[in-house]
PDB file of N, CA and C in Angstrom:
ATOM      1  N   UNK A   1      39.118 -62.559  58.775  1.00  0.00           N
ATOM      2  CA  UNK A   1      39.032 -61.298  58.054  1.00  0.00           C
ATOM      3  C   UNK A   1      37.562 -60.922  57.946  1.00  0.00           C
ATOM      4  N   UNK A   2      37.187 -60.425  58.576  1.00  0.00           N
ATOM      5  CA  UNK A   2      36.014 -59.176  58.093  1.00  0.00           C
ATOM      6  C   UNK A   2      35.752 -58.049  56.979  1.00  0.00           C
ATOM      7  N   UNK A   3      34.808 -57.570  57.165  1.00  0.00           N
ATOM      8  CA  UNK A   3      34.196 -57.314  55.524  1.00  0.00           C
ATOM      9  C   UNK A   3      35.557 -55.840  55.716  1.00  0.00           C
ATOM     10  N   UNK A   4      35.515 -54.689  56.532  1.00  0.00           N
ATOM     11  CA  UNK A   4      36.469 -54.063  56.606  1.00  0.00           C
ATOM     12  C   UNK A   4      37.356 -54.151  56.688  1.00  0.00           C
ATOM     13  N   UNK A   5      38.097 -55.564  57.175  1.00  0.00           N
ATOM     14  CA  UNK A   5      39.212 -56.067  56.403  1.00  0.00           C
ATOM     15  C   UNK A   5      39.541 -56.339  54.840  1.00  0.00           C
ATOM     16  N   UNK A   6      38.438 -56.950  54.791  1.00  0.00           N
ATOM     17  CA  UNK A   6      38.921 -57.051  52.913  1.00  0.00           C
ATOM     18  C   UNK A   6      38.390 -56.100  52.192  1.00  0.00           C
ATOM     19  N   UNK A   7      37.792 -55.177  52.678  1.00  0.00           N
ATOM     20  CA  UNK A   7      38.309 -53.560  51.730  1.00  0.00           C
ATOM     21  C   UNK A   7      39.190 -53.045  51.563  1.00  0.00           C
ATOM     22  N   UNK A   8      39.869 -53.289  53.204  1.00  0.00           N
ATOM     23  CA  UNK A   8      41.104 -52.519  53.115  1.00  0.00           C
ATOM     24  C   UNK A   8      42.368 -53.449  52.012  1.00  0.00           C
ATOM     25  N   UNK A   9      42.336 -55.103  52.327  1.00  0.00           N
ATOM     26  CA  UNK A   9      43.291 -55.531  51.299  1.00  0.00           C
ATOM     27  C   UNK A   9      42.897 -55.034  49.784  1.00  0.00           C
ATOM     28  N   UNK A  10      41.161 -55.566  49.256  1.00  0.00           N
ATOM     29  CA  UNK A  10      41.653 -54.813  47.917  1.00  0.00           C
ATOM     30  C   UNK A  10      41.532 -53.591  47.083  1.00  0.00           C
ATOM     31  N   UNK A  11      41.144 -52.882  48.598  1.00  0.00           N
ATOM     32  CA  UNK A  11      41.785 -51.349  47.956  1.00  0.00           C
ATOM     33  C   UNK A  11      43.112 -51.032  47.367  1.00  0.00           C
ATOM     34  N   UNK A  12      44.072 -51.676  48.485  1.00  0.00           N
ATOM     35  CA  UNK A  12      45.195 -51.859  48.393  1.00  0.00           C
ATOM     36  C   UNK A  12      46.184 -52.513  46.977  1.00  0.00           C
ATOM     37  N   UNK A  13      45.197 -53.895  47.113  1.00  0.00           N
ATOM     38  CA  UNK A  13      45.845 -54.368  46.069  1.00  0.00           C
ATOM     39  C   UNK A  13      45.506 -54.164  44.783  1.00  0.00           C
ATOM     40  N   UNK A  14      44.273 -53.280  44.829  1.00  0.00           N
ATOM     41  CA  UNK A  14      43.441 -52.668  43.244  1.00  0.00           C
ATOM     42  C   UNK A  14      44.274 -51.557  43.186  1.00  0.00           C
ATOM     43  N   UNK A  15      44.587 -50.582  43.833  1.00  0.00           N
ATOM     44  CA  UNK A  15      44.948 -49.587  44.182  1.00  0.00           C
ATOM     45  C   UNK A  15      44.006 -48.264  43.920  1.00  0.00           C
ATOM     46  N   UNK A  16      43.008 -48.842  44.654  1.00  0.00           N
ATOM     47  CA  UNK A  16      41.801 -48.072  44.543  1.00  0.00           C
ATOM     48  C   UNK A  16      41.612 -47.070  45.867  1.00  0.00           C
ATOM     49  N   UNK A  17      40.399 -46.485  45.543  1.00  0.00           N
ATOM     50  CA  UNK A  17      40.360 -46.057  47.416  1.00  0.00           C
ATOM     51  C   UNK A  17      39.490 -46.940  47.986  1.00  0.00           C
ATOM     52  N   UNK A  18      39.414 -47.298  48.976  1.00  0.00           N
ATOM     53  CA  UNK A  18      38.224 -47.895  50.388  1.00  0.00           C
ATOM     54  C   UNK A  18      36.912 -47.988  49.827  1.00  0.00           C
ATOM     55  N   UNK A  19      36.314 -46.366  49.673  1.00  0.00           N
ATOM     56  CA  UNK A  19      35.228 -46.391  49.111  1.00  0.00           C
ATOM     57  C   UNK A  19      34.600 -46.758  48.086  1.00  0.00           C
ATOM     58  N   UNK A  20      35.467 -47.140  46.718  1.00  0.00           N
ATOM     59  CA  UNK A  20      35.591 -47.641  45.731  1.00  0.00           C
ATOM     60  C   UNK A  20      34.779 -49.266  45.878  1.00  0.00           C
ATOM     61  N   UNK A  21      36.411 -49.652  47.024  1.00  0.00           N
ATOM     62  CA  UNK A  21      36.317 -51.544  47.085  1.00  0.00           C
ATOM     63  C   UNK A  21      35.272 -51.708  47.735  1.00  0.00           C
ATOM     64  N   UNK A  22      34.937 -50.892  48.651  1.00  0.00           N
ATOM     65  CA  UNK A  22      33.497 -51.350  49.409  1.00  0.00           C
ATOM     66  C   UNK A  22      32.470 -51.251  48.291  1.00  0.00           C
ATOM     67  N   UNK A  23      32.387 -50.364  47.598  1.00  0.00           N
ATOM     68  CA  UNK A  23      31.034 -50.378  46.650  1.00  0.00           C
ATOM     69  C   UNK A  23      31.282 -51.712  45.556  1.00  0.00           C
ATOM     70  N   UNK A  24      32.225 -51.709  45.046  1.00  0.00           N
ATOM     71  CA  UNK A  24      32.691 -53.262  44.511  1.00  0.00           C
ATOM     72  C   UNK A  24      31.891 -54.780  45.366  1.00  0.00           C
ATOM     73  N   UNK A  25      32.699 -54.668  46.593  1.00  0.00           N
ATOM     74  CA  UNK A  25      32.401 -55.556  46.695  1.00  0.00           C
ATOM     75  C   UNK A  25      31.282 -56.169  47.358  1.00  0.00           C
ATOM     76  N   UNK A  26      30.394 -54.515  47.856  1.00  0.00           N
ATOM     77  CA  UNK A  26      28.608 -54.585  48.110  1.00  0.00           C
ATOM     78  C   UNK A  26      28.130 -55.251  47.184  1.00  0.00           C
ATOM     79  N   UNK A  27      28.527 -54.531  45.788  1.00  0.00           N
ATOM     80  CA  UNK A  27      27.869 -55.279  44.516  1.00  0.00           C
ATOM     81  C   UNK A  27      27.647 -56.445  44.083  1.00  0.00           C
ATOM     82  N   UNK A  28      29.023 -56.710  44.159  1.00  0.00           N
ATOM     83  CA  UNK A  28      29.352 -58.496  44.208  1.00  0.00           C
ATOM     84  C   UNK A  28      28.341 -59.304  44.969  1.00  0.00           C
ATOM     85  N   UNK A  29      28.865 -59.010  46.632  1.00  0.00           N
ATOM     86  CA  UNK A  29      27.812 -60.038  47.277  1.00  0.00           C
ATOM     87  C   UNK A  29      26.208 -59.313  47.030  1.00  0.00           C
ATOM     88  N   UNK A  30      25.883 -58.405  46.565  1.00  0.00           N
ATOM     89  CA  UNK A  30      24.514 -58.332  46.397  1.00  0.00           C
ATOM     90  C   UNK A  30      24.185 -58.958  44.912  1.00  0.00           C
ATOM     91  N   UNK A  31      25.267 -58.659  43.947  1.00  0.00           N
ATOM     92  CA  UNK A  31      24.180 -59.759  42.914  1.00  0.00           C
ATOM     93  C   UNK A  31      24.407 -61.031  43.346  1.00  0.00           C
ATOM     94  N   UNK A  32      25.420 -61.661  44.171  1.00  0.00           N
ATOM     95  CA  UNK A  32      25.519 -63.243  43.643  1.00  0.00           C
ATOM     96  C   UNK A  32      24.684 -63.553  44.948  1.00  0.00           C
ATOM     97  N   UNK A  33      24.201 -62.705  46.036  1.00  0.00           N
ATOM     98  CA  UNK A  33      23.024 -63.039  46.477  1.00  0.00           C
ATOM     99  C   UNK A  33      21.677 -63.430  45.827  1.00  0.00           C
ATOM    100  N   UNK A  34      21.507 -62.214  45.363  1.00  0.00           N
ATOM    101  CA  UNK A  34      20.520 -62.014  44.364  1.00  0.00           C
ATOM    102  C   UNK A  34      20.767 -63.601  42.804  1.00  0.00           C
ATOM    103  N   UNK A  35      21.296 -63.583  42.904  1.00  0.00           N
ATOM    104  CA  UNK A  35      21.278 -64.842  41.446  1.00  0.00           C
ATOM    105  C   UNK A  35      21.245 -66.046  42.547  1.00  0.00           C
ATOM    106  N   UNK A  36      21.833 -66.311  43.762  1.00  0.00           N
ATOM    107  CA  UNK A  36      21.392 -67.417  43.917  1.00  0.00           C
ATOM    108  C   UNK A  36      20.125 -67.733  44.527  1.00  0.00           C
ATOM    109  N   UNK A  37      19.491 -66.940  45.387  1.00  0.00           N
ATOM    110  CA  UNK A  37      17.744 -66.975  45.575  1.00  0.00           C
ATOM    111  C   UNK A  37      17.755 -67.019  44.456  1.00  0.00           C
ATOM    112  N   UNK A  38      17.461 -66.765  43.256  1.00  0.00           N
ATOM    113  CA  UNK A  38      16.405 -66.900  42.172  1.00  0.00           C
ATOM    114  C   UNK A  38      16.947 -68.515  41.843  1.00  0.00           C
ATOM    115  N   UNK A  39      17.519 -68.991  42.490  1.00  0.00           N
ATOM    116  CA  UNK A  39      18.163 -70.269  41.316  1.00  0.00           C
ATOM    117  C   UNK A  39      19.766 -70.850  40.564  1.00  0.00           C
ATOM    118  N   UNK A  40      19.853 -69.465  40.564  1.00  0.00           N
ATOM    119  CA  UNK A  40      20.978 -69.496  39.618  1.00  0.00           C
ATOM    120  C   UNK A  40      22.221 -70.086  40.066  1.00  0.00           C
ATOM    121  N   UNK A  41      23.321 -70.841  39.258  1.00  0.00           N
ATOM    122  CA  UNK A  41      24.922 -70.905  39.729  1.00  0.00           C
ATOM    123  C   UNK A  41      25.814 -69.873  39.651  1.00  0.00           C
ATOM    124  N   UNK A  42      26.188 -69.432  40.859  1.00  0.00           N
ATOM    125  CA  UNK A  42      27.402 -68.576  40.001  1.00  0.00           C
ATOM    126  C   UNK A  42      29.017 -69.243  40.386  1.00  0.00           C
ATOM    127  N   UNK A  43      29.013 -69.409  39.085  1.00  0.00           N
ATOM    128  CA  UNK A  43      30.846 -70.121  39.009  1.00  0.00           C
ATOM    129  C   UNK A  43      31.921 -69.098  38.854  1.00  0.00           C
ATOM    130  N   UNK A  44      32.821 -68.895  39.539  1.00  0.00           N
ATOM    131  CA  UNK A  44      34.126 -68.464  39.517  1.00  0.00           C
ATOM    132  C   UNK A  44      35.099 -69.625  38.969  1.00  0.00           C
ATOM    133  N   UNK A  45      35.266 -69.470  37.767  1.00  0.00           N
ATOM    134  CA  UNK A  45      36.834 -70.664  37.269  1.00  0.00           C
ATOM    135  C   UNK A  45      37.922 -70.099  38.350  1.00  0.00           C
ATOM    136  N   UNK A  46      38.313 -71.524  39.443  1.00  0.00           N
ATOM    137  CA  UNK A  46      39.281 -71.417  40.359  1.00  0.00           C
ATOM    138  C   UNK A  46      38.895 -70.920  41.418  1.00  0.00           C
ATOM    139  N   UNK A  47      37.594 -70.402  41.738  1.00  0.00           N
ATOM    140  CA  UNK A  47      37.394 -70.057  42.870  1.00  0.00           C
ATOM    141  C   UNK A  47      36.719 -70.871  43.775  1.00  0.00           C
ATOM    142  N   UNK A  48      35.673 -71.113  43.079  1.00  0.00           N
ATOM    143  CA  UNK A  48      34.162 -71.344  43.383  1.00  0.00           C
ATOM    144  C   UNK A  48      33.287 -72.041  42.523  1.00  0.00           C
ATOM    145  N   UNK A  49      31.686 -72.048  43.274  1.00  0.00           N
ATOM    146  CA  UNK A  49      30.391 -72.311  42.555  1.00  0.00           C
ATOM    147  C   UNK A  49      29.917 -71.472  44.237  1.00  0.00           C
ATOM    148  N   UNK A  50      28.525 -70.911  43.545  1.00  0.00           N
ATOM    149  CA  UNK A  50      27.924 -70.601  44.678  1.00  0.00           C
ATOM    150  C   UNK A  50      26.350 -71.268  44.039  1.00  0.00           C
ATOM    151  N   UNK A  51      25.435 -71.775  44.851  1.00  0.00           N
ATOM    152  CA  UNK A  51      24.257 -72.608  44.473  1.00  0.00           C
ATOM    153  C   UNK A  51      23.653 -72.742  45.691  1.00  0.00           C
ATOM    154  N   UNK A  52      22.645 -72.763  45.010  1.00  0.00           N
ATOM    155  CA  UNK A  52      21.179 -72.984  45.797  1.00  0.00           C
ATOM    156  C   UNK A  52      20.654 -74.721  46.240  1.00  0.00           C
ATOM    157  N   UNK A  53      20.485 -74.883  47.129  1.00  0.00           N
ATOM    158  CA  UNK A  53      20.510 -76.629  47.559  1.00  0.00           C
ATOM    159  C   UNK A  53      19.306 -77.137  48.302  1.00  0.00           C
ATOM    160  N   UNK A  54      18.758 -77.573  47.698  1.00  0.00           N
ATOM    161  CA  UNK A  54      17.106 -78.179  48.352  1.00  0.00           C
ATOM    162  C   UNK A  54      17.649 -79.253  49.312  1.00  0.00           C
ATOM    163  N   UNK A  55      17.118 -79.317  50.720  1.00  0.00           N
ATOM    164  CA  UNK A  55      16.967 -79.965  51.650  1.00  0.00           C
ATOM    165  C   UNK A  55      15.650 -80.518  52.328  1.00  0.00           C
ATOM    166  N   UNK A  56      15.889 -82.352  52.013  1.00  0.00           N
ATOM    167  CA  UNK A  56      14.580 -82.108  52.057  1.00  0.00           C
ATOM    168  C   UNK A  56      13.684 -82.725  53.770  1.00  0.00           C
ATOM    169  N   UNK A  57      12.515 -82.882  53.463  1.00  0.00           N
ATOM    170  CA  UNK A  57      12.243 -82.985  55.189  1.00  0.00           C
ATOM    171  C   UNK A  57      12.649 -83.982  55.754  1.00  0.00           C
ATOM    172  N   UNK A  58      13.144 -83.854  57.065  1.00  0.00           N
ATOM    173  CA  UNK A  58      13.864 -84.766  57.761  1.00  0.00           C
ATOM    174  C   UNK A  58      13.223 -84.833  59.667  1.00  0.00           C
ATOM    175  N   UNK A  59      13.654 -85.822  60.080  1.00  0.00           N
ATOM    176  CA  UNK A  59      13.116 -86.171  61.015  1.00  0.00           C
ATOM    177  C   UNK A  59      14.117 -85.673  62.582  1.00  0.00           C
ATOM    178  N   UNK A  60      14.012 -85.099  63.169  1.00  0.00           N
ATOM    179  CA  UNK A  60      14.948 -84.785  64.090  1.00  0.00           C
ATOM    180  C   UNK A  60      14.380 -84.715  65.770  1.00  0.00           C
ATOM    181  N   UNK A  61      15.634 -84.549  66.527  1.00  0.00           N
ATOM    182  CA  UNK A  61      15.101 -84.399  67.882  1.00  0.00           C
ATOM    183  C   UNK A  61      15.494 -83.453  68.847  1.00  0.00           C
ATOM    184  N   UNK A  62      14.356 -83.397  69.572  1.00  0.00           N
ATOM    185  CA  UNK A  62      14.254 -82.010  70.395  1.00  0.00           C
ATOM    186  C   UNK A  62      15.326 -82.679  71.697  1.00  0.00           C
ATOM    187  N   UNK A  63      16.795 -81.714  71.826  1.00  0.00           N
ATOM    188  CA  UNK A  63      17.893 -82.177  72.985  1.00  0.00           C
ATOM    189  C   UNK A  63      17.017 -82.227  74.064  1.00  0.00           C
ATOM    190  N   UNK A  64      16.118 -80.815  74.429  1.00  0.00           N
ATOM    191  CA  UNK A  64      16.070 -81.106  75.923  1.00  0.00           C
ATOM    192  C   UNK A  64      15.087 -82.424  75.824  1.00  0.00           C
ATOM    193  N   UNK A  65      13.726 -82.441  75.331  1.00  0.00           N
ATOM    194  CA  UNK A  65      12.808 -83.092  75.766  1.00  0.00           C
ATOM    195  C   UNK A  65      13.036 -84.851  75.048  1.00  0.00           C
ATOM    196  N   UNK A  66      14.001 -85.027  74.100  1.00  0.00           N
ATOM    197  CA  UNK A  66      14.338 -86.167  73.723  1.00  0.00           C
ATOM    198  C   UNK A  66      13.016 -86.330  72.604  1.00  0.00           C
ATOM    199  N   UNK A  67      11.978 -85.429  72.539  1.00  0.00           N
ATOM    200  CA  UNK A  67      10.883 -85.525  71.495  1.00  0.00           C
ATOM    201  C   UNK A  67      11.106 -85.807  70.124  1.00  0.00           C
ATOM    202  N   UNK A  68      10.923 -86.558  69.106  1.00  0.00           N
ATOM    203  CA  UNK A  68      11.120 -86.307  67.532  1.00  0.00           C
ATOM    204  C   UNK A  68       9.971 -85.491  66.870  1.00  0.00           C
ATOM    205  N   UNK A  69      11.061 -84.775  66.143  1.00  0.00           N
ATOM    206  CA  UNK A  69      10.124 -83.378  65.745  1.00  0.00           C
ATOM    207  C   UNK A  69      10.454 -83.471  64.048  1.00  0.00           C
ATOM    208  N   UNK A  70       9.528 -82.593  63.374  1.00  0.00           N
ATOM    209  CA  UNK A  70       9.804 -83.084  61.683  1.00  0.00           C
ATOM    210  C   UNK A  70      10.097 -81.752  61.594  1.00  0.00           C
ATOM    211  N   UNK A  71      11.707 -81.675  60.838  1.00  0.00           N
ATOM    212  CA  UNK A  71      12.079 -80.552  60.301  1.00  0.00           C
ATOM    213  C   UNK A  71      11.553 -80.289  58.695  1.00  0.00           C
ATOM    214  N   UNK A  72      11.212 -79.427  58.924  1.00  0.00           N
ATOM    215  CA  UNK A  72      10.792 -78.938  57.083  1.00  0.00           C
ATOM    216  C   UNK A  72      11.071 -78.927  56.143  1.00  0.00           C
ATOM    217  N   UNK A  73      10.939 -79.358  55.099  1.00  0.00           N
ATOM    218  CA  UNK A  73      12.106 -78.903  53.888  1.00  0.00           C
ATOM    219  C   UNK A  73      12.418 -77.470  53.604  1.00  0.00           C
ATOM    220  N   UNK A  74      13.715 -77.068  53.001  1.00  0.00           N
ATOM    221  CA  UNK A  74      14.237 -76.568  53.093  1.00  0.00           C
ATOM    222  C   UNK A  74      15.131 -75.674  51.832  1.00  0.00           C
ATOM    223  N   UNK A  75      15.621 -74.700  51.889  1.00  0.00           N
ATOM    224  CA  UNK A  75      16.520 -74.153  50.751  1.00  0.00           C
ATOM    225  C   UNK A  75      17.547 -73.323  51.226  1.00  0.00           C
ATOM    226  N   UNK A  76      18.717 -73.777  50.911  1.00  0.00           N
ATOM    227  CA  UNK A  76      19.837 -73.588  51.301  1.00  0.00           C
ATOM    228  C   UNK A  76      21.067 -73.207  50.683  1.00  0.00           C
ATOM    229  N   UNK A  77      21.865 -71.959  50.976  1.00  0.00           N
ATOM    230  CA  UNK A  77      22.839 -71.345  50.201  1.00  0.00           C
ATOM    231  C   UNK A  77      24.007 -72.462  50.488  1.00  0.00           C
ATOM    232  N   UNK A  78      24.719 -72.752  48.792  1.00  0.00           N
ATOM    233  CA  UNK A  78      25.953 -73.745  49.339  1.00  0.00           C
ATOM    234  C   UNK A  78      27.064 -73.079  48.875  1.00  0.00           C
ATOM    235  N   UNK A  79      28.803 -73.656  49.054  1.00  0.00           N
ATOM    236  CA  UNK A  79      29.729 -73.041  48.121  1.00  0.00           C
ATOM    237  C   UNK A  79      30.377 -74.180  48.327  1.00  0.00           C
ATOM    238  N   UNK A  80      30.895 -74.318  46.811  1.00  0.00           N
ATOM    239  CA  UNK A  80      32.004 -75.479  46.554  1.00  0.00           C
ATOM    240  C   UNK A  80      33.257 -74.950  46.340  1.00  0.00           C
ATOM    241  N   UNK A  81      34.364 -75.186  46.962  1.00  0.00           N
ATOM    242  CA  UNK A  81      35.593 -74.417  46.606  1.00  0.00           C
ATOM    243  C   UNK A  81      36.053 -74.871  45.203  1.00  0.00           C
ATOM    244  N   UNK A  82      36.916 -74.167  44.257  1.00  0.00           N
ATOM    245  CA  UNK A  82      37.619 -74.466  43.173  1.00  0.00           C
ATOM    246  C   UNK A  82      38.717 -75.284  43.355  1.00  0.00           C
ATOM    247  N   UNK A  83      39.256 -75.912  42.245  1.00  0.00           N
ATOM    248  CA  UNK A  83      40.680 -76.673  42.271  1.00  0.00           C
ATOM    249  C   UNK A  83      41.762 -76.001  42.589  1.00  0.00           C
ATOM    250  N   UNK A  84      41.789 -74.683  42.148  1.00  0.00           N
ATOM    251  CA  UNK A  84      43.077 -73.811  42.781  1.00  0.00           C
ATOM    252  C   UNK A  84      42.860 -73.381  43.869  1.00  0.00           C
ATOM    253  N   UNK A  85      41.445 -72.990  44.442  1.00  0.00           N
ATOM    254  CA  UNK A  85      41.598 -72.659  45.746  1.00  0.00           C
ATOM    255  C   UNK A  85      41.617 -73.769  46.487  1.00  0.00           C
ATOM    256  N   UNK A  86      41.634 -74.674  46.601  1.00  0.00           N
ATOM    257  CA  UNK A  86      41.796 -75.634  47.436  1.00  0.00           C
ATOM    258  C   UNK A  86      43.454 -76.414  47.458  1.00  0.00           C
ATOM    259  N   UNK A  87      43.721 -76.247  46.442  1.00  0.00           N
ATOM    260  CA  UNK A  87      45.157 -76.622  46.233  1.00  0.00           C
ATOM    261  C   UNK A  87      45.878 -75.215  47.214  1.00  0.00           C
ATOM    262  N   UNK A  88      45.506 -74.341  46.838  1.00  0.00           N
ATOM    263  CA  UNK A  88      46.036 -73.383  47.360  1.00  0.00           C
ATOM    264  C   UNK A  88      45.867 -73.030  48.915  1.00  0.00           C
ATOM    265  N   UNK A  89      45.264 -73.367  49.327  1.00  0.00           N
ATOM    266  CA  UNK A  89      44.779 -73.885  50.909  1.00  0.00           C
ATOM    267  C   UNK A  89      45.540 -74.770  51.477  1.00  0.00           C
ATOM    268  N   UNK A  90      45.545 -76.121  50.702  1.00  0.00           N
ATOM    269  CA  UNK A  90      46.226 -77.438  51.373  1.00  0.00           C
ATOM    270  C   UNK A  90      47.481 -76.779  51.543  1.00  0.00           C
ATOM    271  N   UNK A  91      48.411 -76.182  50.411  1.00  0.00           N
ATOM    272  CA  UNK A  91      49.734 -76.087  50.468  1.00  0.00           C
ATOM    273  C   UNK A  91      50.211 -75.409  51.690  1.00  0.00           C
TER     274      UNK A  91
END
């Protein structure tokens, strides 16, 4: 599903128009963008966590030349699924 896919479901299922759910759900992923660069968690009870994840420097290798090269540390967007969504997945 693509982002114009899931306008169209929750237009549908809001019973909103298109233009509505798209501005919804611009919003959405622009603040919980926005909160997680700065740091922040954002938890959905049952959905989610969305968080920010320090990675730190590590040692790696270049395929073609077989070289070891030092990767940088790092900061990294994560998501943990919720207990219902994951229950709700397995089933």
């Amino acid at each position: 599903m693509n982002k114009g896919e899931l306008v169209d479901a929750v237009a549908a299922k809001a019973n909103i128009t298109k233009k509505q759910a798209d501005e919804v759900i611009s919003a959405f992923l622009e603040v919980v963008t926005e909160a997680v660069a700065n740091g922040e968690k954002v938890t959905l009870v049952g959905f989610g966590s969305f968080e920010r994840r320090e990675r730190s420097e590590r040692e790696g290798r270049n395929p073609k030349t077989k070289e070891t090269i030092t990767i940088p540390a790092t900061r990294v967007p994560a998501f943990s699924a919720g207990k219902q969504f994951r229950e709700k997945v397995a089933s």
